[in-house]
Protein backbone atom coordinates (compact mmCIF):
# COMPACT_ATOMS: atom_id res chain seq x y z
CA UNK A 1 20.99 19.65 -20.29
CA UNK A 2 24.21 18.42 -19.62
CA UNK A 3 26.85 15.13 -20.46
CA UNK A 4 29.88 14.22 -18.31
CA UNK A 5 31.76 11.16 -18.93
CA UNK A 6 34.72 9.82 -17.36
CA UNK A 7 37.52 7.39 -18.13
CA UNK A 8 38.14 4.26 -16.62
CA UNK A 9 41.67 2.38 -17.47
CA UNK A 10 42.79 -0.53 -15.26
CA UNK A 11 39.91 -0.11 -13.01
CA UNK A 12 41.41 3.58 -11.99
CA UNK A 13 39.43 6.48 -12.87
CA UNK A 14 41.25 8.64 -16.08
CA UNK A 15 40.20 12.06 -17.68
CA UNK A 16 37.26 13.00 -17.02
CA UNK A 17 34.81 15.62 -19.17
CA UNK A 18 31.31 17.50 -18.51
CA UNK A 19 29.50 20.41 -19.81
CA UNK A 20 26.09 21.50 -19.75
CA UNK A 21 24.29 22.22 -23.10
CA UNK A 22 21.72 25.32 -24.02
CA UNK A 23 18.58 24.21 -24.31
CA UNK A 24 15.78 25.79 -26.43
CA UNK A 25 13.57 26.75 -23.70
CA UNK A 26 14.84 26.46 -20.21
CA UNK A 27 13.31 23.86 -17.43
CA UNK A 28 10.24 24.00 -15.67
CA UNK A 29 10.70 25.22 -11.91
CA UNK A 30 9.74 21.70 -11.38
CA UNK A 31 12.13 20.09 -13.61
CA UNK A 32 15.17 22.71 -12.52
CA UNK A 33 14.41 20.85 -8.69
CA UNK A 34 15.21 17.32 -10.15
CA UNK A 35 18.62 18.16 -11.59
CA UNK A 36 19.70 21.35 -10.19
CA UNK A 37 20.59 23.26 -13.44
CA UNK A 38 18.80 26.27 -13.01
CA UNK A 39 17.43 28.80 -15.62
CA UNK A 40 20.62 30.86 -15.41
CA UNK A 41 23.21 28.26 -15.66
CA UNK A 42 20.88 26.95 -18.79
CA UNK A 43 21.07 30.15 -20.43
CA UNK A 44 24.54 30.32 -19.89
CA UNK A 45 25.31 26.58 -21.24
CA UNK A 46 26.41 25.77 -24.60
CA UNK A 47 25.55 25.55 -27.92
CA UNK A 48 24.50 21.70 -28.23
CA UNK A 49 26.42 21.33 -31.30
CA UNK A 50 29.92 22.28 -29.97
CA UNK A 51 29.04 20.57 -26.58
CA UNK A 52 28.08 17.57 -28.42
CA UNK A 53 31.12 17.42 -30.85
CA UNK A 54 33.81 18.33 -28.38
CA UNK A 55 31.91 15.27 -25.94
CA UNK A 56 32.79 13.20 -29.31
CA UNK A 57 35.91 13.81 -29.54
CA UNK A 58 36.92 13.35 -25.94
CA UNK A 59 35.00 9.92 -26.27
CA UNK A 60 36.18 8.33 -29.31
CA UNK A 61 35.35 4.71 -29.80
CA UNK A 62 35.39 3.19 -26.25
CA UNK A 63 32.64 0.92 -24.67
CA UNK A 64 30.28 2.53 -22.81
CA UNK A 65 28.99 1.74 -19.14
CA UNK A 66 26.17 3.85 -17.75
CA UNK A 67 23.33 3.64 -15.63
CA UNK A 68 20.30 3.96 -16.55
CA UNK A 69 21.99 2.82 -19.89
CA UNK A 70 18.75 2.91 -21.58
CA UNK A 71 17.69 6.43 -20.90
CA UNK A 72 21.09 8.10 -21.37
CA UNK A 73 21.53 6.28 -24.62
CA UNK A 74 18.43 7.43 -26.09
CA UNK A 75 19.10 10.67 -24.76
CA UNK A 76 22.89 11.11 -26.58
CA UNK A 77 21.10 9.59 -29.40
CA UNK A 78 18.39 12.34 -29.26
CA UNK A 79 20.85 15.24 -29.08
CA UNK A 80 22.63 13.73 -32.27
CA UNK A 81 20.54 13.45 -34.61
CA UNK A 82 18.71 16.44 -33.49
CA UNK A 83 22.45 18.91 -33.40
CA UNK A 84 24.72 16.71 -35.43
């Protein structure tokens, strides 16, 4: 539903990006109480595929840190291969 990322140089937080991404069917009411995106904001949200490639290019080639690394990865991964 949505990707954020921000920069870290020198220990000192950077740019910073976010957007929230259209999904095919919007959340359960269930789900929409976990992360807070409800089913207007999802409507409103963005094509994955421009989401994902502007996210791209604001990323580049750094390293990544995140937490839960596992999940998010799989995730981004997910949305990829799926959009891109």
């Amino acid at each position: 539903l949505a990707v954020g990322a921000v920069e870290v140089l020198g220990g000192a937080l950077g740019a910073s990006f976010e957007t929230e991404l259209r999904p095919e069917r919007v959340s359960t009411a269930d789900n929409v109480l976990i992360h807070g995106i409800g089913h207007g904001r999802q409507r409103g949200a963005r094509e994955p595929v421009e989401a994902l490639v502007e996210f791209l290019a604001f990323a580049g080639r750094p390293v990544f840190v995140a937490h839960p690394a596992a999940f998010d990865a799989a995730v981004v991964s997910r949305a990829l291969r799926s959009h891109l």
